[in-house]
PDB file of N, CA and C in Angstrom:
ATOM      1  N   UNK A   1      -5.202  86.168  95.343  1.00  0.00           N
ATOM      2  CA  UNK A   1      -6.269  85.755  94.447  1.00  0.00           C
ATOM      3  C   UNK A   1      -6.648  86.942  93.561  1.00  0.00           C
ATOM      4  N   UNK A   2      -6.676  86.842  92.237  1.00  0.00           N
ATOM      5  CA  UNK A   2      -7.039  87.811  91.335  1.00  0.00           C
ATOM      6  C   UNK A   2      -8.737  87.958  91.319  1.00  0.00           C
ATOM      7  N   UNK A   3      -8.986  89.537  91.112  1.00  0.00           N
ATOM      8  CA  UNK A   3     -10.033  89.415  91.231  1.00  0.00           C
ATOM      9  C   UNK A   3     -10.684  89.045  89.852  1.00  0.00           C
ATOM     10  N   UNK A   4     -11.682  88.686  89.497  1.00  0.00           N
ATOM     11  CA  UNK A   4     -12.741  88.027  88.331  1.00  0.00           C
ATOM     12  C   UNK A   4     -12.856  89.589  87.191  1.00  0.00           C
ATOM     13  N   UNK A   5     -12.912  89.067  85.932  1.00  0.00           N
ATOM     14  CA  UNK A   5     -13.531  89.885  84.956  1.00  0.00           C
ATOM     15  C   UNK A   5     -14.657  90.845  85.400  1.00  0.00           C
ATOM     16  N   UNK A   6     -14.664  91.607  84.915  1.00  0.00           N
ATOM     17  CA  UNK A   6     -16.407  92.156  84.940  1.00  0.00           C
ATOM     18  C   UNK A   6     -17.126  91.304  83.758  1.00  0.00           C
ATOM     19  N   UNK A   7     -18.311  91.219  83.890  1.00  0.00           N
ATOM     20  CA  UNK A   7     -19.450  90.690  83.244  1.00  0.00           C
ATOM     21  C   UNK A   7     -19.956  91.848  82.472  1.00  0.00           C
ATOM     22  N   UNK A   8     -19.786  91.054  80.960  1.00  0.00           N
ATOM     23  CA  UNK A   8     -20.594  92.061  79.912  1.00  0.00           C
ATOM     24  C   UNK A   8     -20.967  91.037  78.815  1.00  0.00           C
ATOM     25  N   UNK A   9     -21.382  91.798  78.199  1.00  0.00           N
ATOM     26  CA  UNK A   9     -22.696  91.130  77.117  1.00  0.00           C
ATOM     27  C   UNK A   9     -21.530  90.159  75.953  1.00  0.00           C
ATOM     28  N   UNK A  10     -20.590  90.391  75.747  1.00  0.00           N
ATOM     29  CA  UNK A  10     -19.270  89.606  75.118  1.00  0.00           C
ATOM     30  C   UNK A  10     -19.646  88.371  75.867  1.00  0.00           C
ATOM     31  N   UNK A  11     -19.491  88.213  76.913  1.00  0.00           N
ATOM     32  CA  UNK A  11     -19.540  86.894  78.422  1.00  0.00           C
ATOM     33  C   UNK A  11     -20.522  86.365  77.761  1.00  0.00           C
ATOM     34  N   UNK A  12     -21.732  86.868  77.902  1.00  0.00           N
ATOM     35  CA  UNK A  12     -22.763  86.612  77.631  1.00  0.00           C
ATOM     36  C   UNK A  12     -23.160  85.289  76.024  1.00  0.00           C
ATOM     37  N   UNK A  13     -22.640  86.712  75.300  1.00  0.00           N
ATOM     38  CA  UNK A  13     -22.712  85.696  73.777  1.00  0.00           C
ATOM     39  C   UNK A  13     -21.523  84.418  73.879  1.00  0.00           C
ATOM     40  N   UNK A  14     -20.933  84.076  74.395  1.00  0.00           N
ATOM     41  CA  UNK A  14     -20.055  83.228  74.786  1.00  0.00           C
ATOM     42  C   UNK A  14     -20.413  82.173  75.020  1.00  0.00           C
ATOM     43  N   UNK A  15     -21.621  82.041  76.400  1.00  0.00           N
ATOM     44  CA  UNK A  15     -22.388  81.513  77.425  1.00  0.00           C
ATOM     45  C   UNK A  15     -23.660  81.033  76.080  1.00  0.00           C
ATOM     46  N   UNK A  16     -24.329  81.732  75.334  1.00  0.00           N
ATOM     47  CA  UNK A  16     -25.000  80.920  74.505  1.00  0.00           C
ATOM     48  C   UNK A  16     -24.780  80.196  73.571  1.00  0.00           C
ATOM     49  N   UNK A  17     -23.349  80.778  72.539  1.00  0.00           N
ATOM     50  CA  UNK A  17     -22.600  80.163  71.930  1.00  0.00           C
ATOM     51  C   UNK A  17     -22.381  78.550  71.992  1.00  0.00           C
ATOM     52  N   UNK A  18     -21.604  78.826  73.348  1.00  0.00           N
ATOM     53  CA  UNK A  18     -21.669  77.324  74.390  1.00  0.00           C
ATOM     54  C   UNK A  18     -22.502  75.983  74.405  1.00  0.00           C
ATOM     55  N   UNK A  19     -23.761  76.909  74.332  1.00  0.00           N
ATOM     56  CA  UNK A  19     -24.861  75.875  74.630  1.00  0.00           C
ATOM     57  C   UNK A  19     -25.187  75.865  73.546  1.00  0.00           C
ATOM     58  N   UNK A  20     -25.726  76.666  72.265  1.00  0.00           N
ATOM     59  CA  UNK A  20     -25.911  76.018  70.928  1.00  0.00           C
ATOM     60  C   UNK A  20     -24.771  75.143  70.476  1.00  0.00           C
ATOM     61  N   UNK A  21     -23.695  75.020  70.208  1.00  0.00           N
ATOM     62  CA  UNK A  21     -22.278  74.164  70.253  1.00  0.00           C
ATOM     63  C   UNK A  21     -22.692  73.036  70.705  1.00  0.00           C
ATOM     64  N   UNK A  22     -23.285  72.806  71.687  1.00  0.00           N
ATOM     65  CA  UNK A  22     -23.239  71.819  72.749  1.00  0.00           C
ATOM     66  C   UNK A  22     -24.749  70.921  72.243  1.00  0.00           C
ATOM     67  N   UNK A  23     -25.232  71.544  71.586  1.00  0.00           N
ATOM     68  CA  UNK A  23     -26.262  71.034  71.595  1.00  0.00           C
ATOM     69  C   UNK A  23     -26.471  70.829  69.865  1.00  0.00           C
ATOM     70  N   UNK A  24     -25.806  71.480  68.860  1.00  0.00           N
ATOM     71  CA  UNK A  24     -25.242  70.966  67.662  1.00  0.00           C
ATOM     72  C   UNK A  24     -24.312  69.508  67.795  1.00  0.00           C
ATOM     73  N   UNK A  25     -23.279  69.741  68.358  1.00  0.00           N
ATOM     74  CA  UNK A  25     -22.645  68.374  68.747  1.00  0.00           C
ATOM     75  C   UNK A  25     -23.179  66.927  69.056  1.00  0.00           C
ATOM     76  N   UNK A  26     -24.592  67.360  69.706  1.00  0.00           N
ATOM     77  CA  UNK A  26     -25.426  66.008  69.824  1.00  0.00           C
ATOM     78  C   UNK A  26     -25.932  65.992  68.659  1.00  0.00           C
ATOM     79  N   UNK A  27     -26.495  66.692  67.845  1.00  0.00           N
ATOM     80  CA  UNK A  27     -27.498  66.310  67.110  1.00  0.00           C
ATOM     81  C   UNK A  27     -26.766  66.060  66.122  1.00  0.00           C
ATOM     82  N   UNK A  28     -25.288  66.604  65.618  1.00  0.00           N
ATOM     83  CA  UNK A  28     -24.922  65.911  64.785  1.00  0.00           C
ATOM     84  C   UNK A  28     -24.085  63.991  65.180  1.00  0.00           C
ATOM     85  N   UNK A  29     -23.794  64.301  66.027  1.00  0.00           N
ATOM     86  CA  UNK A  29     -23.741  63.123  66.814  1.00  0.00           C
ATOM     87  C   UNK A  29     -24.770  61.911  66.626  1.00  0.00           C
ATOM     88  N   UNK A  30     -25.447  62.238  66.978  1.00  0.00           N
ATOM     89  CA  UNK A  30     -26.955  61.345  66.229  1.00  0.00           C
ATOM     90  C   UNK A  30     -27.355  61.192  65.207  1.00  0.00           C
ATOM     91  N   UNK A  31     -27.164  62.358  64.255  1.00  0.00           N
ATOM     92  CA  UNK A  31     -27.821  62.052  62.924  1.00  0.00           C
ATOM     93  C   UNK A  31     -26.200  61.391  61.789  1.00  0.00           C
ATOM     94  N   UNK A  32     -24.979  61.068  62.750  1.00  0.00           N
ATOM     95  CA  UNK A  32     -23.874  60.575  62.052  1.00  0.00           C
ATOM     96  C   UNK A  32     -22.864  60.849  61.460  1.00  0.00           C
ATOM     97  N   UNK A  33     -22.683  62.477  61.446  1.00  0.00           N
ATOM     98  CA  UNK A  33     -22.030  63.136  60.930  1.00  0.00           C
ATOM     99  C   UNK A  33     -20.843  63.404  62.413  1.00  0.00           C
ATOM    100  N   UNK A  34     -19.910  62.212  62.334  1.00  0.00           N
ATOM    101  CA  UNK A  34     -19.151  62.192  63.917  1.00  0.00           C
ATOM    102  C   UNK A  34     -17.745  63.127  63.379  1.00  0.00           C
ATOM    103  N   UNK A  35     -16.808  63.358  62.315  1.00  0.00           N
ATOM    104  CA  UNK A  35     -16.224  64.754  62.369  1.00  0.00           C
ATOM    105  C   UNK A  35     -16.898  65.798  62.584  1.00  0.00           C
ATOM    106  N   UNK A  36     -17.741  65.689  62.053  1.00  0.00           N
ATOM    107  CA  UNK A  36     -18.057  67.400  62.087  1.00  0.00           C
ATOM    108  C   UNK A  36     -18.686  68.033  64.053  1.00  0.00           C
ATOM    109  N   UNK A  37     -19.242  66.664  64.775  1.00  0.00           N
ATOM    110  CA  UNK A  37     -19.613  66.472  66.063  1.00  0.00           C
ATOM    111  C   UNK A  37     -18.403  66.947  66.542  1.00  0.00           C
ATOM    112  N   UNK A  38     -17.355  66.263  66.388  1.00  0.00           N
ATOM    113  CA  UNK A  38     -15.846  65.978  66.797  1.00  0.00           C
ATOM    114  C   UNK A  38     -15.338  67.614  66.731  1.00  0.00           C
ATOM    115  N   UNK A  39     -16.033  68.283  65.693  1.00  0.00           N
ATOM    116  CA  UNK A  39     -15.352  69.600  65.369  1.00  0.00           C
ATOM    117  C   UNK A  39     -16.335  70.449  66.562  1.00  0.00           C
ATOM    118  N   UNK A  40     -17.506  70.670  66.209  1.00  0.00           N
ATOM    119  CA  UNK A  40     -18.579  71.426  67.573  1.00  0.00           C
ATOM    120  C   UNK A  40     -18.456  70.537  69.271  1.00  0.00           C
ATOM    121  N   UNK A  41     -17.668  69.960  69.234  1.00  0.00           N
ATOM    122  CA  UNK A  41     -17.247  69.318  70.168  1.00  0.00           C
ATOM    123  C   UNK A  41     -15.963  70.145  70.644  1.00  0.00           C
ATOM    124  N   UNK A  42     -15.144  70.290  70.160  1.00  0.00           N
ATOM    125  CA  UNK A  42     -13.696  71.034  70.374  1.00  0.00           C
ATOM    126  C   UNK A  42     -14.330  72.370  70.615  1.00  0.00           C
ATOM    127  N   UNK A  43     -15.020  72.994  69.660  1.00  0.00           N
ATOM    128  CA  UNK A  43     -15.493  74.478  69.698  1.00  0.00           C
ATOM    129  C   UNK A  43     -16.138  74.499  71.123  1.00  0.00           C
ATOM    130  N   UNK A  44     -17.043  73.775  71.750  1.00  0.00           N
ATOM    131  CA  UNK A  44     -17.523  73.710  72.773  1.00  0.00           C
ATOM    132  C   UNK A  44     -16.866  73.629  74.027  1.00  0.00           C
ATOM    133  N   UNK A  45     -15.721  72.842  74.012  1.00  0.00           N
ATOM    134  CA  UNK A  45     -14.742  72.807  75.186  1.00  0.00           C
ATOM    135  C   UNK A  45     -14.077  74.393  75.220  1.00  0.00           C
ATOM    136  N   UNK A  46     -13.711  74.864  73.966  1.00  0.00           N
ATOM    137  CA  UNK A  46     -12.509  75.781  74.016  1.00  0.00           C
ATOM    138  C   UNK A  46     -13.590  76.867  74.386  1.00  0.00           C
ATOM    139  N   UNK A  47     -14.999  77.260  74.383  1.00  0.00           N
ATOM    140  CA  UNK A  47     -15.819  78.225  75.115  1.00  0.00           C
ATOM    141  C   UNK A  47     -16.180  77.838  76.305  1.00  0.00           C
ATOM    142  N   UNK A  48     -16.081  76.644  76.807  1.00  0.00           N
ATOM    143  CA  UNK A  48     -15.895  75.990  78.443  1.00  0.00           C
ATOM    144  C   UNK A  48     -14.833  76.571  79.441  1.00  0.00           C
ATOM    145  N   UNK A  49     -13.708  76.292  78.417  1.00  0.00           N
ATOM    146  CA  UNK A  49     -12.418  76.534  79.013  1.00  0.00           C
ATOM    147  C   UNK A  49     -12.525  78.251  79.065  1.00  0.00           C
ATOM    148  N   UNK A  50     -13.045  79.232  78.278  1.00  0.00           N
ATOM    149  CA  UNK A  50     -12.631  80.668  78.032  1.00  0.00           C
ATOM    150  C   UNK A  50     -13.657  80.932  79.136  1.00  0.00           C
ATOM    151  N   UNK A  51     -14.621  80.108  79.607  1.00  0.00           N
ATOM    152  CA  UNK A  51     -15.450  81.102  80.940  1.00  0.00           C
ATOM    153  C   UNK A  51     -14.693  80.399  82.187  1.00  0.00           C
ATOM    154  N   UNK A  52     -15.172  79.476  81.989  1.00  0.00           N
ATOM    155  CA  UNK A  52     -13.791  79.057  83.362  1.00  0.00           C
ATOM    156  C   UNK A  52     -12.540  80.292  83.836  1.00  0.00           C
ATOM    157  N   UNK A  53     -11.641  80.314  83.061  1.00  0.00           N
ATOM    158  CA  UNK A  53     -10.612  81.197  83.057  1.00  0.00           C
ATOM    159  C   UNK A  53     -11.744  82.678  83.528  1.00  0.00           C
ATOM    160  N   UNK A  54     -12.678  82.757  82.736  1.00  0.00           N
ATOM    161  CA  UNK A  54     -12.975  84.298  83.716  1.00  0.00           C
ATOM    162  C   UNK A  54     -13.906  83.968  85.329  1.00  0.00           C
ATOM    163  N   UNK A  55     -14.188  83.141  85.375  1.00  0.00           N
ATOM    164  CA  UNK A  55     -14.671  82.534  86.755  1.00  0.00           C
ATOM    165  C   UNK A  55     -13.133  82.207  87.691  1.00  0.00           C
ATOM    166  N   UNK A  56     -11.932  82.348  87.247  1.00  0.00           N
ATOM    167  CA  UNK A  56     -10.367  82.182  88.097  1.00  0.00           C
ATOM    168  C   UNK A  56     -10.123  83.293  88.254  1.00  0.00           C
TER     169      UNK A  56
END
């Protein structure tokens, strides 16, 4: 088992990134604009997927 990244402030801006993404995606989601959702939607997975991988 490999051991985990160290944790630094990079991680960090990542981790909020994430959640503004995530939370753009709804609101454009709602207000109808479903490409551009579709687009902060992808951006949001692919910063899902990049902490995951440092949590392996």
């Amino acid at each position: 088992m490999s051991e985990p990244a160290p944790v630094d402030l990079g991680n960090l801006v990542v981790v909020l990134l994430a959640s503004t993404l995530a939370g753009l995606r709804d609101r454009l989601a709602d207000d109808g604009f479903d490409r551009a959702s579709e687009l902060a939607a992808e951006l949001t997975e692919r910063c899902d997927t990049y902490l995951e991988e440092l949590g392996s």
